[in-house]
N, C-alpha and C. Protein backbone atom coordinates (compact mmCIF):
# COMPACT_ATOMS: atom_id res chain seq x y z
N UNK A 1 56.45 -114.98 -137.33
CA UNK A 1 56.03 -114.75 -135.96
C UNK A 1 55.59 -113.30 -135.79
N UNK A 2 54.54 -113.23 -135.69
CA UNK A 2 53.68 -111.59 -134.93
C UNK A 2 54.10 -111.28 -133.46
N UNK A 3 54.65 -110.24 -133.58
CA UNK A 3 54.67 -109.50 -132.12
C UNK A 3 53.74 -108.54 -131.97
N UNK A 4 53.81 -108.22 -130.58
CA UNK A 4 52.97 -106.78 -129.95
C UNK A 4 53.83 -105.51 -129.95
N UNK A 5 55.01 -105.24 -130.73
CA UNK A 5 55.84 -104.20 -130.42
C UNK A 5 55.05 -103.00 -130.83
N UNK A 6 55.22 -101.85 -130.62
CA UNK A 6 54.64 -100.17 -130.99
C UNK A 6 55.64 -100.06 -132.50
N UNK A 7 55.20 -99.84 -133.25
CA UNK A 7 55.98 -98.97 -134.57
C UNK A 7 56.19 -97.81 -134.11
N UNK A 8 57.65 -97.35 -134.73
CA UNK A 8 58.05 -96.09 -134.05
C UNK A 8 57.32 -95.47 -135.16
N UNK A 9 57.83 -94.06 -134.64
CA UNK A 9 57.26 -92.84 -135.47
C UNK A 9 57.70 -92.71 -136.80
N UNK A 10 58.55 -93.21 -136.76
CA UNK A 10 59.41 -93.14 -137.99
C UNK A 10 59.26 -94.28 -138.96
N UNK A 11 58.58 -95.20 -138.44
CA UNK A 11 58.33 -96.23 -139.15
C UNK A 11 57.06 -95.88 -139.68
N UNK A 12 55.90 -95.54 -139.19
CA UNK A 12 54.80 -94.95 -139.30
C UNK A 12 54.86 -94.14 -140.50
N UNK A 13 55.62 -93.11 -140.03
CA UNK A 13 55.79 -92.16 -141.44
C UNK A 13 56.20 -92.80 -142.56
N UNK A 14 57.22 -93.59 -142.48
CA UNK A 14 57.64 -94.68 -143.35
C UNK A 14 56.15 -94.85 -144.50
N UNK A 15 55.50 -95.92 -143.66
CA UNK A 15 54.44 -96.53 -143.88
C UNK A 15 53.29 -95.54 -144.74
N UNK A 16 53.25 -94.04 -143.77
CA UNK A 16 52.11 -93.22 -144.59
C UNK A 16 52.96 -92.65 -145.91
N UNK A 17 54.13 -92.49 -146.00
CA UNK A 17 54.29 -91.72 -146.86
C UNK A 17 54.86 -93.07 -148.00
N UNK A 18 54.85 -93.69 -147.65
CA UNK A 18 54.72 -95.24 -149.04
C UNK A 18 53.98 -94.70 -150.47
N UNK A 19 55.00 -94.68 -151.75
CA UNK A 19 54.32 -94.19 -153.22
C UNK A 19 52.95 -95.43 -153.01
N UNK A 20 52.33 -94.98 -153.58
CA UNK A 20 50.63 -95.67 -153.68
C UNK A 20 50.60 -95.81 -155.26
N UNK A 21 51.06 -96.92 -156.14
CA UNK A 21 51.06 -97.15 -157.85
C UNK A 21 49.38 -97.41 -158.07
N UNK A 22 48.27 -96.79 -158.51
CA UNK A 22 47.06 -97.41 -159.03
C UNK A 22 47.44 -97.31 -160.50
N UNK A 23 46.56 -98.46 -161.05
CA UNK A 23 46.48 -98.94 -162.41
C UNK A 23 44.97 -99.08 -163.06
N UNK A 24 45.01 -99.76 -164.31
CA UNK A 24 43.66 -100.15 -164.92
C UNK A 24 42.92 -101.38 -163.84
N UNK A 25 43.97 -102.15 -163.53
CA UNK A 25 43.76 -103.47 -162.60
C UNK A 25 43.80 -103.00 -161.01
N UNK A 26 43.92 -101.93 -160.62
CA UNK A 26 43.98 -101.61 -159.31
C UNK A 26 43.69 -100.08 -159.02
N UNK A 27 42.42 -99.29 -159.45
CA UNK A 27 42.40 -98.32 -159.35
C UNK A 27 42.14 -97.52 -158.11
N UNK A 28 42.43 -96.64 -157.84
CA UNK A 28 42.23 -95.72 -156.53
C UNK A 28 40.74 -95.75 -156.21
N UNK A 29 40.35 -96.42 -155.54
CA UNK A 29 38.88 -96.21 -155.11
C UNK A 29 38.02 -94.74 -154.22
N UNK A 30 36.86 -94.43 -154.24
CA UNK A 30 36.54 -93.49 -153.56
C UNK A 30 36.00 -94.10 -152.64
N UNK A 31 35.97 -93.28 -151.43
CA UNK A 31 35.19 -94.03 -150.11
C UNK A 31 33.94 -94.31 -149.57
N UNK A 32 33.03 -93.90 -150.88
CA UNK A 32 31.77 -94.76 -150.92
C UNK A 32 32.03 -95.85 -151.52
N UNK A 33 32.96 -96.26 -152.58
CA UNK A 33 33.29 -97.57 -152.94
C UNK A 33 34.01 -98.47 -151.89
N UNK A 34 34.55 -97.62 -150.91
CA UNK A 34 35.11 -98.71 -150.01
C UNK A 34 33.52 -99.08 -148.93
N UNK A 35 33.53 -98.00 -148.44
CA UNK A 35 31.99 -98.32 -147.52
C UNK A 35 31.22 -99.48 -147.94
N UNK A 36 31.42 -99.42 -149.33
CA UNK A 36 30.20 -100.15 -149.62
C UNK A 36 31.05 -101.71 -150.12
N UNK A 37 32.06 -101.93 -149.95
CA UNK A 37 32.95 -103.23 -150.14
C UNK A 37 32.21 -104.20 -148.63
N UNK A 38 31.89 -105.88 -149.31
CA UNK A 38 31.57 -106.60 -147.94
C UNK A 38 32.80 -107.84 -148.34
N UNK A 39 33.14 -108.49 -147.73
CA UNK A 39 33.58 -109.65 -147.96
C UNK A 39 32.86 -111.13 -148.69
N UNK A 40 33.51 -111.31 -149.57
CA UNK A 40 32.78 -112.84 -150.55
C UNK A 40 32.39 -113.57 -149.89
N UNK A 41 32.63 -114.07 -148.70
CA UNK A 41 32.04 -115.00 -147.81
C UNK A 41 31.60 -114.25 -146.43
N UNK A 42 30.43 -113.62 -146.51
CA UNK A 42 30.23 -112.80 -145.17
C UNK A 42 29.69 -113.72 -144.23
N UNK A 43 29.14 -114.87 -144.47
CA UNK A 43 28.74 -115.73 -143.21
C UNK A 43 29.83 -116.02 -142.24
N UNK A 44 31.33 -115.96 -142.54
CA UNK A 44 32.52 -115.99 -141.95
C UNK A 44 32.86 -114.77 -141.34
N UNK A 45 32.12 -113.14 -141.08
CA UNK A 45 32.39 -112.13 -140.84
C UNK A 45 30.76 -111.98 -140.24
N UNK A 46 30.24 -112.78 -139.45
CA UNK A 46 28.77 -112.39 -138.53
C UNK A 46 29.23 -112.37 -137.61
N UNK A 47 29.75 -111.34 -137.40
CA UNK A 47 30.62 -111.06 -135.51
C UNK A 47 29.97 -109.58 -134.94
N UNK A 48 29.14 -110.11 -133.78
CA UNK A 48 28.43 -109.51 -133.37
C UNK A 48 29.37 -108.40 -132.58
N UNK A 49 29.46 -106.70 -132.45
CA UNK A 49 30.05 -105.95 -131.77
C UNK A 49 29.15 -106.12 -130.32
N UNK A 50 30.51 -106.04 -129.35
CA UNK A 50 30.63 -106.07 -128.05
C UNK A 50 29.72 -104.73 -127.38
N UNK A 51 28.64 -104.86 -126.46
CA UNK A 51 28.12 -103.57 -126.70
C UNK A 51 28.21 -103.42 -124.79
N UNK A 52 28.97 -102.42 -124.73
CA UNK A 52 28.92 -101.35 -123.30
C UNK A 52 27.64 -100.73 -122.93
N UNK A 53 27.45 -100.82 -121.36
CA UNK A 53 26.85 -100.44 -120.96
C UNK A 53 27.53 -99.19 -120.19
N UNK A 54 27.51 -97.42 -120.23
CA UNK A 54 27.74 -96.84 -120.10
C UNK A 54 26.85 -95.14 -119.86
N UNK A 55 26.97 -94.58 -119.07
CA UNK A 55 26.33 -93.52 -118.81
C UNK A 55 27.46 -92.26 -119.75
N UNK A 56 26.62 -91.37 -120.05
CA UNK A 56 26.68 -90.31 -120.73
C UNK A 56 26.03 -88.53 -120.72
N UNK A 57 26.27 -87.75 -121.25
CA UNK A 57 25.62 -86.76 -120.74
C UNK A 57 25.53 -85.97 -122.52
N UNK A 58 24.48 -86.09 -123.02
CA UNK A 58 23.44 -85.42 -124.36
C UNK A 58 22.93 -84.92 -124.26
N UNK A 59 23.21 -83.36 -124.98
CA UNK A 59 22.31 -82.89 -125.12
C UNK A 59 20.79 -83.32 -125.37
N UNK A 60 19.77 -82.42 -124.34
CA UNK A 60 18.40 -82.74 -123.72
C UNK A 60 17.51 -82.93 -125.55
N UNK A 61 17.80 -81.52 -126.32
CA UNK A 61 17.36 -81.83 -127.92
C UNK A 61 17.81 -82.46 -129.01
N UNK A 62 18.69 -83.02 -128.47
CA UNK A 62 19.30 -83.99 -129.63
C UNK A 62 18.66 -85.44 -129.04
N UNK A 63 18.79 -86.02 -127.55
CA UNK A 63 17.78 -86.83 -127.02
C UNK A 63 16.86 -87.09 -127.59
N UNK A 64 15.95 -85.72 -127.43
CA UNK A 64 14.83 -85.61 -127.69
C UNK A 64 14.23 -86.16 -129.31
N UNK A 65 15.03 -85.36 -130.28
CA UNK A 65 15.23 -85.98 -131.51
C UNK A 65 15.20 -87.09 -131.73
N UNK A 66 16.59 -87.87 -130.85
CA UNK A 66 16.40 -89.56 -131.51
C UNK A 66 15.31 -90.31 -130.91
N UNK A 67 14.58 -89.79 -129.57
CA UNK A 67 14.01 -90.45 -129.05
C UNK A 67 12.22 -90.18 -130.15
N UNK A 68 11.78 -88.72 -130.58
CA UNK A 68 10.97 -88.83 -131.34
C UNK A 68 10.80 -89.60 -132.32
N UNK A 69 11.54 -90.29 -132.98
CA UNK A 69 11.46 -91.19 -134.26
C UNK A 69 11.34 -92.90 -133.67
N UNK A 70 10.49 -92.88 -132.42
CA UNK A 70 10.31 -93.98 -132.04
C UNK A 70 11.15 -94.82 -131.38
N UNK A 71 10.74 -95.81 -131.22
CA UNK A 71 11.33 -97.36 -130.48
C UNK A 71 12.68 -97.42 -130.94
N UNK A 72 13.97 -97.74 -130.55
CA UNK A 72 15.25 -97.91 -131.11
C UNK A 72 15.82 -96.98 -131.08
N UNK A 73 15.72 -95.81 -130.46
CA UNK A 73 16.53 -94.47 -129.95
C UNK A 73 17.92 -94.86 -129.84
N UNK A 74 18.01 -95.77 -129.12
CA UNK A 74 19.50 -96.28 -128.80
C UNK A 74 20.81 -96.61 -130.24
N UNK A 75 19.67 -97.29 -130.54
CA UNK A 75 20.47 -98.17 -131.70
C UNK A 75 20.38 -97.02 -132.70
N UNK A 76 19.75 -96.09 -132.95
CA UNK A 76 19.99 -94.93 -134.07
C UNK A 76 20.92 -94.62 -133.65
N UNK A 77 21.21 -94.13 -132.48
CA UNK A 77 22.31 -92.95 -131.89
C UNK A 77 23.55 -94.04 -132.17
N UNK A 78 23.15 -95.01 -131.92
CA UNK A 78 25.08 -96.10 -132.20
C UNK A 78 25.15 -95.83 -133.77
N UNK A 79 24.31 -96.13 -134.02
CA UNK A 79 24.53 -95.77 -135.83
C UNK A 79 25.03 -94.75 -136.30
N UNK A 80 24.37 -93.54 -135.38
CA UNK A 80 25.32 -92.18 -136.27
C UNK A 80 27.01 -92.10 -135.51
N UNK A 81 27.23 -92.80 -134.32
CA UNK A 81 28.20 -92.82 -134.16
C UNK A 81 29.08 -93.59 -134.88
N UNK A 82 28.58 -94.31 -135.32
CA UNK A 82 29.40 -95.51 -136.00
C UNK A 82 29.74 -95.17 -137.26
N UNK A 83 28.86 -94.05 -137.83
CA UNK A 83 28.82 -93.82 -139.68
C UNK A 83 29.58 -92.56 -139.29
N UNK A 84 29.98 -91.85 -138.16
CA UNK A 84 31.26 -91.07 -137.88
C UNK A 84 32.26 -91.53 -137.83
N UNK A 85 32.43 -92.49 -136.76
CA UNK A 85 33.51 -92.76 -136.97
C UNK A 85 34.34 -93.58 -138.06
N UNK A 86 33.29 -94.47 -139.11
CA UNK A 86 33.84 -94.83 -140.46
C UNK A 86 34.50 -94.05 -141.45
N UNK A 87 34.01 -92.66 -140.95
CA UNK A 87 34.01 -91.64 -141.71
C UNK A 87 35.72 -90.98 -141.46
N UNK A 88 36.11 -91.07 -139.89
CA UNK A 88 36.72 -90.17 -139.65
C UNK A 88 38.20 -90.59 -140.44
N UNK A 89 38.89 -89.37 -140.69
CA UNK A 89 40.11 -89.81 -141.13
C UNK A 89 41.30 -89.48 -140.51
N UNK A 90 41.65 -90.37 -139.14
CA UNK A 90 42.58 -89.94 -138.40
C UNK A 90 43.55 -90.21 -138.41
């Protein structure tokens, strides 16, 4: 049975500070090897993200930027947000 409880802090730490064993059969990957991992059956993973409609305030030359490279301004700017936040390691 799954609950909704919060992990304490201490469990957390628990969790991050867990020994990590890699082997010949399980080696430590780098994170272009993970980036670039899809699932064996991706027709089971075509799940379209939920997209907000939201106001914002950008800088006027960075605008300007995505908007020079044509049609799809929008959808660039979700992209570099998105390849940030894949990125981030929080």
């Amino acid at each position: 049975m799954i609950t909704s409880k919060k992990l304490s802090a201490e469990r957390l730490d628990e969790i991050k500070n867990f020994p990590v064993k890699y082997s010949k059969d399980s080696p430590k990957l780098t994170s272009e090897q993970i980036m670039r991992m899809k699932p064996v059956h991706s027709e089971y993973w075509k799940v379209e993200p939920v997209k907000v409609s939201l106001s914002i305030k950008i800088d006027a030359d960075v605008l300007s930027w995505f908007k020079s490279k044509g049609k799809g301004y929008q959808t660039r700017i979700n992209k570099a947000l998105r390849e940030t936040m894949m990125q981030s390691t929080l």
